[in-house]
C-alpha atoms as a PDB file:
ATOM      1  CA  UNK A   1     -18.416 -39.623  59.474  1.00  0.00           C
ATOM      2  CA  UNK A   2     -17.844 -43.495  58.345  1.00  0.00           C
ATOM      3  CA  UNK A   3     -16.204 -44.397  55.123  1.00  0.00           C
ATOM      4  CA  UNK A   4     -17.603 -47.734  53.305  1.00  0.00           C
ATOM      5  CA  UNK A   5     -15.472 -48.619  50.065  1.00  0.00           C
ATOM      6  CA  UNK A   6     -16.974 -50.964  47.663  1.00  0.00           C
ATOM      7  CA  UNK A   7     -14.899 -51.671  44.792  1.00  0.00           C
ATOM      8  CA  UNK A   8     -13.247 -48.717  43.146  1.00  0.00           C
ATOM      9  CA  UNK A   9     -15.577 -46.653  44.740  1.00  0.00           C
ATOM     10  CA  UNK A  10     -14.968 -44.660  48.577  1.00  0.00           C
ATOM     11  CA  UNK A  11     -18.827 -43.649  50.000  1.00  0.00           C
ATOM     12  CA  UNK A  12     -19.260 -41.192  53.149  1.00  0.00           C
ATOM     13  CA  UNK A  13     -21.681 -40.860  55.574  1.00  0.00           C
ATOM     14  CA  UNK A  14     -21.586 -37.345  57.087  1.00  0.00           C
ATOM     15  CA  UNK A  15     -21.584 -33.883  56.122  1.00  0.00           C
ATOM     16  CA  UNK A  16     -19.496 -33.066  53.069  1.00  0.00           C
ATOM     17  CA  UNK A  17     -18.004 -29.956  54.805  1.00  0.00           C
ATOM     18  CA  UNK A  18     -16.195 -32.462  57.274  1.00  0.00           C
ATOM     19  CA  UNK A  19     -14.967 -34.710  54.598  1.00  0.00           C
ATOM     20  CA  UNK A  20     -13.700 -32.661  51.926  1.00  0.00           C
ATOM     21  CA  UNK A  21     -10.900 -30.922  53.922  1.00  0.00           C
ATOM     22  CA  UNK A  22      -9.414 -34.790  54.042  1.00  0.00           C
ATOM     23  CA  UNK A  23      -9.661 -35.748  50.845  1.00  0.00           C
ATOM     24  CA  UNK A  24      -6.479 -35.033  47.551  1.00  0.00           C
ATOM     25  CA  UNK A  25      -8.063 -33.837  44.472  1.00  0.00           C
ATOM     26  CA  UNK A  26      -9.677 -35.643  41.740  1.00  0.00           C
ATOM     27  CA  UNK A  27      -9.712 -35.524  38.084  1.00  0.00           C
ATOM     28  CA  UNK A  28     -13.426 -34.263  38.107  1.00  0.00           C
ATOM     29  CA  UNK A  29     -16.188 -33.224  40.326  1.00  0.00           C
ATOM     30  CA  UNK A  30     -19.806 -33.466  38.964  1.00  0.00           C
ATOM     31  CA  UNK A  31     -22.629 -33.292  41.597  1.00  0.00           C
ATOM     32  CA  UNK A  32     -26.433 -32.275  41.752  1.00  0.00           C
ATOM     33  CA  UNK A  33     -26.313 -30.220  45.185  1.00  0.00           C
ATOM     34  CA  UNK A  34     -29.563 -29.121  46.660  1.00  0.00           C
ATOM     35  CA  UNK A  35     -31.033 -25.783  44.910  1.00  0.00           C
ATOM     36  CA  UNK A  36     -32.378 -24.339  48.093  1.00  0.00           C
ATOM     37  CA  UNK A  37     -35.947 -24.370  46.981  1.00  0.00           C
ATOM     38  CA  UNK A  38     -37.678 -25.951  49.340  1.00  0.00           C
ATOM     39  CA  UNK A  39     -38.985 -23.500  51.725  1.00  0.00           C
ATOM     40  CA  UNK A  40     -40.132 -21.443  48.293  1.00  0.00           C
ATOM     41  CA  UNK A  41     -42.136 -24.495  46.921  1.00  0.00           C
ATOM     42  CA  UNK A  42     -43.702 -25.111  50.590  1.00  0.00           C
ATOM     43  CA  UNK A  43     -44.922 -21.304  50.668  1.00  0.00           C
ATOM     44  CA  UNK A  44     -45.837 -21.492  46.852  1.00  0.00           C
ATOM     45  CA  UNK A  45     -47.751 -24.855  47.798  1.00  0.00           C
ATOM     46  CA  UNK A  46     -45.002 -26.715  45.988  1.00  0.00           C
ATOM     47  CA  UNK A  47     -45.093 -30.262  44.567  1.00  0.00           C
ATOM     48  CA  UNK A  48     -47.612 -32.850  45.740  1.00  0.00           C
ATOM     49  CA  UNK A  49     -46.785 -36.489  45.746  1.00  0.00           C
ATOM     50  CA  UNK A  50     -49.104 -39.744  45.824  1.00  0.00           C
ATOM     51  CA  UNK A  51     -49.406 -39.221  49.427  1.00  0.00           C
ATOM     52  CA  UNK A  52     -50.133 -35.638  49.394  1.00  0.00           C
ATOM     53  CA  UNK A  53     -47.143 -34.250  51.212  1.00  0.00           C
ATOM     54  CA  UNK A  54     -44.225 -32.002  49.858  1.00  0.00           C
ATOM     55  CA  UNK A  55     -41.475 -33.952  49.520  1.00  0.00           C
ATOM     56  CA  UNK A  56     -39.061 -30.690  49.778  1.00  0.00           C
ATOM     57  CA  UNK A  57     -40.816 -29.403  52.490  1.00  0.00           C
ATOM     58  CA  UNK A  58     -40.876 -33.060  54.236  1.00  0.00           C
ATOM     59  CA  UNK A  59     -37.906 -34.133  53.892  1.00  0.00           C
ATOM     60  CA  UNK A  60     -36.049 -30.375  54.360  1.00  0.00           C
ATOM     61  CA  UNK A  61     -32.394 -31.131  52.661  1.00  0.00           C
ATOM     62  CA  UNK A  62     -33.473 -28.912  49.802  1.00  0.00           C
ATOM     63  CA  UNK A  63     -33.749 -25.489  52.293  1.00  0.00           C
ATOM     64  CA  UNK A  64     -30.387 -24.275  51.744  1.00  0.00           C
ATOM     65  CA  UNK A  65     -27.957 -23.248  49.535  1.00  0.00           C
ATOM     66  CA  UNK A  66     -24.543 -25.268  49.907  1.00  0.00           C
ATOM     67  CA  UNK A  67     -22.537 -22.593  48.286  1.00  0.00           C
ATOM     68  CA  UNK A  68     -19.329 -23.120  51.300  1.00  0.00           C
ATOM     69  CA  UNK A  69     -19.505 -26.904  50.475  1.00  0.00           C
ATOM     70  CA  UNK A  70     -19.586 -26.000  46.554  1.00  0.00           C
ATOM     71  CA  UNK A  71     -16.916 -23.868  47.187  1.00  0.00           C
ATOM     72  CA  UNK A  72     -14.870 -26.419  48.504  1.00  0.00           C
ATOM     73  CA  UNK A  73     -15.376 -29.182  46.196  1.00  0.00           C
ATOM     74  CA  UNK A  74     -14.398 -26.578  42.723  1.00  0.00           C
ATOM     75  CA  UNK A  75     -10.938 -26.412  45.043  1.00  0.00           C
ATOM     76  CA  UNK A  76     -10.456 -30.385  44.259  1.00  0.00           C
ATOM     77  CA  UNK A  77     -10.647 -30.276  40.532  1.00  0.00           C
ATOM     78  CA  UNK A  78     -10.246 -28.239  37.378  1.00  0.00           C
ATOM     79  CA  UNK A  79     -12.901 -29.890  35.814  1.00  0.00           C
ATOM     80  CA  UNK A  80     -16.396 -29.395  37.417  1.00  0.00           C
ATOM     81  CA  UNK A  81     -19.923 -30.138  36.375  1.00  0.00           C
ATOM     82  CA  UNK A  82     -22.462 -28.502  39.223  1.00  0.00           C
ATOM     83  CA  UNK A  83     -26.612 -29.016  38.047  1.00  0.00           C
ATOM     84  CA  UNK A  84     -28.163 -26.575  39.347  1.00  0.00           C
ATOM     85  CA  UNK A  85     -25.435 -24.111  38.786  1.00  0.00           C
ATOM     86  CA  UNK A  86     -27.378 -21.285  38.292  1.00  0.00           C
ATOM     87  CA  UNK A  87     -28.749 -20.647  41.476  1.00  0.00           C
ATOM     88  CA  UNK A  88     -25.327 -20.273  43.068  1.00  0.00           C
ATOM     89  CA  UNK A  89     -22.470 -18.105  42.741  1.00  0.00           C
ATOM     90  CA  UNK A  90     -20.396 -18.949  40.081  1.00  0.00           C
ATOM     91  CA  UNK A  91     -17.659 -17.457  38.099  1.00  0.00           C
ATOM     92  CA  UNK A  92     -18.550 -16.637  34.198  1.00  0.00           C
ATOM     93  CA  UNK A  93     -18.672 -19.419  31.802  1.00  0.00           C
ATOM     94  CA  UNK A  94     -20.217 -20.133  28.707  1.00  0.00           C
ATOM     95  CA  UNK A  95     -19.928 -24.367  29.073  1.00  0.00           C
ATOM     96  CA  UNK A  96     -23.299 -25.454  30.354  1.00  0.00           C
ATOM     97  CA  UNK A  97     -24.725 -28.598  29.992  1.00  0.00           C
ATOM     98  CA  UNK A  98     -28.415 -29.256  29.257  1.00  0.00           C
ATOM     99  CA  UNK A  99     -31.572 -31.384  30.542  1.00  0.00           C
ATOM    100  CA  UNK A 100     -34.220 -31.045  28.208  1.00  0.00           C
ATOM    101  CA  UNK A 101     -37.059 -33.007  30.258  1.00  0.00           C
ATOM    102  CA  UNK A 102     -39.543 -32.938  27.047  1.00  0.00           C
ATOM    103  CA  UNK A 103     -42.389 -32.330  29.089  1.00  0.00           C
ATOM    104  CA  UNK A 104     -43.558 -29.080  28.212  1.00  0.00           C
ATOM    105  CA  UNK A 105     -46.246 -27.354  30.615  1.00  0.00           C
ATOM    106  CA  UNK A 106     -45.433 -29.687  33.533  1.00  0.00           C
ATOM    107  CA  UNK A 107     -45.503 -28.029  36.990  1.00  0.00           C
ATOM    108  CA  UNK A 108     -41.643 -28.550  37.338  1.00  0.00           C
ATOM    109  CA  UNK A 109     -39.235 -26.931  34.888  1.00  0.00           C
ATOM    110  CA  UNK A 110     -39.034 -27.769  31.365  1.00  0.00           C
ATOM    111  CA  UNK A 111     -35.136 -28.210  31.734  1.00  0.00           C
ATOM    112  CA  UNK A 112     -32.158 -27.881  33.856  1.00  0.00           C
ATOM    113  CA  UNK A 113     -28.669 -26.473  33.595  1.00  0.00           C
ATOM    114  CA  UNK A 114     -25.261 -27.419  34.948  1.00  0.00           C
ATOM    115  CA  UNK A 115     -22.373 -25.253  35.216  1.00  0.00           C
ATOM    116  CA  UNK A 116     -19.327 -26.351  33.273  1.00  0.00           C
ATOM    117  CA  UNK A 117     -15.274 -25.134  34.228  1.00  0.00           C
ATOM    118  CA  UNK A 118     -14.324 -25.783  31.255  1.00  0.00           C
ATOM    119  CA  UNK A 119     -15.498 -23.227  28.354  1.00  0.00           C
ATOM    120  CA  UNK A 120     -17.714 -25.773  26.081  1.00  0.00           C
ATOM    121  CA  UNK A 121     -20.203 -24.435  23.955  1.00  0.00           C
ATOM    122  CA  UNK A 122     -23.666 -25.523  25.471  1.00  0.00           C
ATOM    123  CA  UNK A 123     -24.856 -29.495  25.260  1.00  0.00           C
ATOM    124  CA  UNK A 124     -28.488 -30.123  25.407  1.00  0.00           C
ATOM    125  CA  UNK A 125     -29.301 -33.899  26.431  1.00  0.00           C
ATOM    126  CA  UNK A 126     -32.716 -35.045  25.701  1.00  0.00           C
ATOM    127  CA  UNK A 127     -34.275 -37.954  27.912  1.00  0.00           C
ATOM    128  CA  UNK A 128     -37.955 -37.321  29.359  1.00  0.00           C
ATOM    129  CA  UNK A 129     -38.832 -36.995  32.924  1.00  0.00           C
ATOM    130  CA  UNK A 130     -41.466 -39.337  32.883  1.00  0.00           C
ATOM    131  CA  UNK A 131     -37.986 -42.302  31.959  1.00  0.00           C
ATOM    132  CA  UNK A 132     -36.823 -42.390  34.926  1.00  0.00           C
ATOM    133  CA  UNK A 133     -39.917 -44.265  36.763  1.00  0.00           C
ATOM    134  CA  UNK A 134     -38.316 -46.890  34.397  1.00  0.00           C
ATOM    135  CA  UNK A 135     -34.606 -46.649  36.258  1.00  0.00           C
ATOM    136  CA  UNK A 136     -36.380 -47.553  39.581  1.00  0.00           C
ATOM    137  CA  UNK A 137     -36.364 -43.917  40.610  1.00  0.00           C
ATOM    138  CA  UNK A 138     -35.289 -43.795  44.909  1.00  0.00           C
ATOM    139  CA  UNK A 139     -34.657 -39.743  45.442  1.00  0.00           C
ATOM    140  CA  UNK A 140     -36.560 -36.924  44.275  1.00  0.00           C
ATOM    141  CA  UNK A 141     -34.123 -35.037  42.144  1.00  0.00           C
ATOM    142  CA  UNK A 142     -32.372 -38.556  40.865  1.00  0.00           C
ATOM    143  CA  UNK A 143     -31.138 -37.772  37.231  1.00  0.00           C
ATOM    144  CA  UNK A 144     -31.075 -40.508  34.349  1.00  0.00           C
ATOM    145  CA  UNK A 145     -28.159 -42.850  34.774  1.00  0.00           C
ATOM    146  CA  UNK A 146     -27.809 -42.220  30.649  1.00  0.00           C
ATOM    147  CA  UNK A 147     -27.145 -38.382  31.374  1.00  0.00           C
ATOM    148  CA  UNK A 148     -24.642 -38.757  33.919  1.00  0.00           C
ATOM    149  CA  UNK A 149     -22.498 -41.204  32.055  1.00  0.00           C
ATOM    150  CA  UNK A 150     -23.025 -38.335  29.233  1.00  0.00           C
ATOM    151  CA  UNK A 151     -21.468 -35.737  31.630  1.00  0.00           C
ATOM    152  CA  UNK A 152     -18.349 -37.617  32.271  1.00  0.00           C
ATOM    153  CA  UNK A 153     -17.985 -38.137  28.541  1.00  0.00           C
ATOM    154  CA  UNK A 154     -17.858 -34.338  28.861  1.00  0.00           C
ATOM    155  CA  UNK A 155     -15.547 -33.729  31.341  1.00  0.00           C
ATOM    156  CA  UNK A 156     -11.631 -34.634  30.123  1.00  0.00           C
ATOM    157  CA  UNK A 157     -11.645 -38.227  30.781  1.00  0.00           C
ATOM    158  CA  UNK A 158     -11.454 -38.420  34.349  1.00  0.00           C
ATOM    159  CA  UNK A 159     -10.616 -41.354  35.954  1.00  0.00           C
ATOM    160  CA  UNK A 160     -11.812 -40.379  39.720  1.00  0.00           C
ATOM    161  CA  UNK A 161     -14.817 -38.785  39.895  1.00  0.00           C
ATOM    162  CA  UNK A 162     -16.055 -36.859  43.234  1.00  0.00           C
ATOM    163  CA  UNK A 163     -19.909 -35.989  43.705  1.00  0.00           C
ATOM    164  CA  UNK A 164     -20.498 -34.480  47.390  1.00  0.00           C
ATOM    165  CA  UNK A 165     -24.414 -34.233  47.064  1.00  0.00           C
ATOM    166  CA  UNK A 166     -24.312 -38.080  46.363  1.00  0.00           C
ATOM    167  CA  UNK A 167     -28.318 -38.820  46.879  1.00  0.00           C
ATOM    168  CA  UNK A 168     -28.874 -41.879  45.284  1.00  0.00           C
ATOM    169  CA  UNK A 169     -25.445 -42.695  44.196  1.00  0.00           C
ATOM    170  CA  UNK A 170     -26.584 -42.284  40.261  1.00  0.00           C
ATOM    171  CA  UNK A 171     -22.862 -40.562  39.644  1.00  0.00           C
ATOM    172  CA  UNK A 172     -21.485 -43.367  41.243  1.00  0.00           C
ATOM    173  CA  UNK A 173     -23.365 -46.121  39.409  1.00  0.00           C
ATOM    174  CA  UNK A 174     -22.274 -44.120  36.000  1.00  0.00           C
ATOM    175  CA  UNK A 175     -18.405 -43.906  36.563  1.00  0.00           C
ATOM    176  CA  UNK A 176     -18.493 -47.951  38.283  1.00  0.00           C
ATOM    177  CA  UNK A 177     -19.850 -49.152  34.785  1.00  0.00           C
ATOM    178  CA  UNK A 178     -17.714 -47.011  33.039  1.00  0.00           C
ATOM    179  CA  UNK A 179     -14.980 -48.293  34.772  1.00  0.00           C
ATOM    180  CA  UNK A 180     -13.550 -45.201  36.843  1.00  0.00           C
ATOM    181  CA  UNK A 181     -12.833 -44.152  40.225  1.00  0.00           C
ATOM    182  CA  UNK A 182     -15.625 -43.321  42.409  1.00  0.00           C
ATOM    183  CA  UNK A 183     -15.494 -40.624  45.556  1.00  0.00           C
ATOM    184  CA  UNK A 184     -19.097 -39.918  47.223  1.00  0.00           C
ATOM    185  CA  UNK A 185     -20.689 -38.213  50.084  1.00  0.00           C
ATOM    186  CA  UNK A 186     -24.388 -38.384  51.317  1.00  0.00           C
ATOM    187  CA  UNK A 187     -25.155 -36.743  54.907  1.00  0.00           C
ATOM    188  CA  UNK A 188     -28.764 -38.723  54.753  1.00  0.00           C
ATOM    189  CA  UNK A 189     -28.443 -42.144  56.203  1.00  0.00           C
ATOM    190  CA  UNK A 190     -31.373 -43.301  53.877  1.00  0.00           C
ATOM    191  CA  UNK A 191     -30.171 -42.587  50.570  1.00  0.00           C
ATOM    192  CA  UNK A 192     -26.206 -43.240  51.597  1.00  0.00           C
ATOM    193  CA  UNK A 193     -27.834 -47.245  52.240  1.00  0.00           C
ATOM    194  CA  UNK A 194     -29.318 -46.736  48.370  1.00  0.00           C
ATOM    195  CA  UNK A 195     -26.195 -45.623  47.244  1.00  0.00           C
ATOM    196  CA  UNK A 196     -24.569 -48.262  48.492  1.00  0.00           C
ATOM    197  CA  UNK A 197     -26.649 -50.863  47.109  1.00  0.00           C
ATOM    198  CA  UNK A 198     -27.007 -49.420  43.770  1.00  0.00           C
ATOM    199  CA  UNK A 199     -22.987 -48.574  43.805  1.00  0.00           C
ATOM    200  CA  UNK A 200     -22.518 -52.437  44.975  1.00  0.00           C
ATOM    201  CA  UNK A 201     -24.991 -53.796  42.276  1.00  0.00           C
ATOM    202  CA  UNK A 202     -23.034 -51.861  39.479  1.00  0.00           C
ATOM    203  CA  UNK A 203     -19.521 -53.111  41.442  1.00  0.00           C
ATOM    204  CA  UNK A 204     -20.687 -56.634  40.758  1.00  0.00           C
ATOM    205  CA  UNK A 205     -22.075 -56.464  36.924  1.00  0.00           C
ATOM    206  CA  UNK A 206     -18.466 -53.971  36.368  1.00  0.00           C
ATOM    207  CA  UNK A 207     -17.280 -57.137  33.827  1.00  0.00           C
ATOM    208  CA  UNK A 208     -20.766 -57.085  31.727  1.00  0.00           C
ATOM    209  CA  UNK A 209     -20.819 -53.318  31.376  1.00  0.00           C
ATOM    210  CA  UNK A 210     -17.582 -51.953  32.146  1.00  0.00           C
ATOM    211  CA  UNK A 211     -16.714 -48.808  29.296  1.00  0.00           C
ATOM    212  CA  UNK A 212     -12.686 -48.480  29.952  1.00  0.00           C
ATOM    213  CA  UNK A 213     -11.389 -44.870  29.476  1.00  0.00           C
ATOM    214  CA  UNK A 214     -10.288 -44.265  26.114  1.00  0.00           C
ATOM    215  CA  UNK A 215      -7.424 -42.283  26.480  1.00  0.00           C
ATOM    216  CA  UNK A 216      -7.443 -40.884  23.056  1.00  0.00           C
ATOM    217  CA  UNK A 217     -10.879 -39.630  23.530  1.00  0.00           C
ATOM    218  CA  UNK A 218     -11.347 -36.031  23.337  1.00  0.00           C
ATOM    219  CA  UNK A 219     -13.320 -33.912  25.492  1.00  0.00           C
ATOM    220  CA  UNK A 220     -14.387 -29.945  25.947  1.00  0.00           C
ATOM    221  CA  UNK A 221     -13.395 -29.754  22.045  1.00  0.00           C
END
């Protein structure tokens, strides 16, 4: 495990089922874990890149369910936002938020879902796949910077934020410029070192874009 802060923001390298056990709760947890699909789109002949290979299959982070590690992270907040939510096991709850990808037909679903604590009526955010090749796209599942900012705006006005499926570090680039607290964890050396760049980047520009909380803002209404 080593622990690299940058700014307001505290990154891991290791296995989130080491770290969490050490770290006090937060004000919100919103993560994209892994689905455990990747052995089913290997056998299913799954999702060709450029290259040819399957990039689930390749890479193999996407083979499991982490429901222990989920688990443990809904014990750190009362607020939590899990994509991908409905392929683990979840209490009841009628707040889900909603990815419409506007791609009808495409080989990979049309939209996603994240479970929501709190009891919201469904949110549907609308932002097409095919964007994100314009956000310099670095992990496979990366979600739009725009969408994550828009699930904080959903959840209370937290002020430190925990995602322990980091990737990327998207959630962490979304609550630097927003001006909160920032807790990640990313067991995959390659993506921790984009995290950290893109986190360090967004650390640096935190005057230009910073969004302070609003603490009269209302959320879950």
């Amino acid at each position: 495990m080593h622990k690299t802060i940058i700014g307001d923001a505290t990154l891991y390298l290791g296995d989130c089922m080491e770290v969490l056990p050490t770290l006090e709760r937060v004000d919100a947890v919103i993560t994209d874990p892994p689905y455990g699909i990747g052995d089913k789109w290997a056998k299913d002949g799954g999702f060709a890149t450029a290259g040819g290979k399957l990039w689930s299959s390749a890479e193999g982070w996407d083979n499991e369910i982490q429901q222990s590690a989920i688990d443990a992270a809904r014990g750190l907040a009362d607020v939590v936002v899990i994509w991908g939510g409905n392929y683990y096991a979840l209490p009841p709850s009628r707040g889900y938020l909603i990815w419409d990808k506007m791609q009808s037909g495409f080989s990979l679903a049309d939209s996603e879902y994240a479970w929501v604590s709190k009891p919201i009526t469904p949110k549907t955010f609308r932002f097409a796949r095919a964007q994100l090749a314009s956000e310099g796209k670095q992990h496979p599942t990366q979600k739009p910077l725009s969408m994550m900012k828009w699930c904080i705006d959903q959840a209370d006005n937290p002020q430190t934020i925990l995602d322990p499926f980091m990737g990327s570090g998207t959630t962490g680039v979304a609550a630097i410029q927003m001006g909160r607290k920032f807790i990640g964890i990313e067991r995959e050396p390659k993506y921790f070192e984009i995290a950290c760049k893109r986190i360090e980047q967004a650390s640096r520009q935190v005057d230009m874009f910073v969004d302070k909380p609003a603490a009269e803002q209302a959320s879950f209404l």
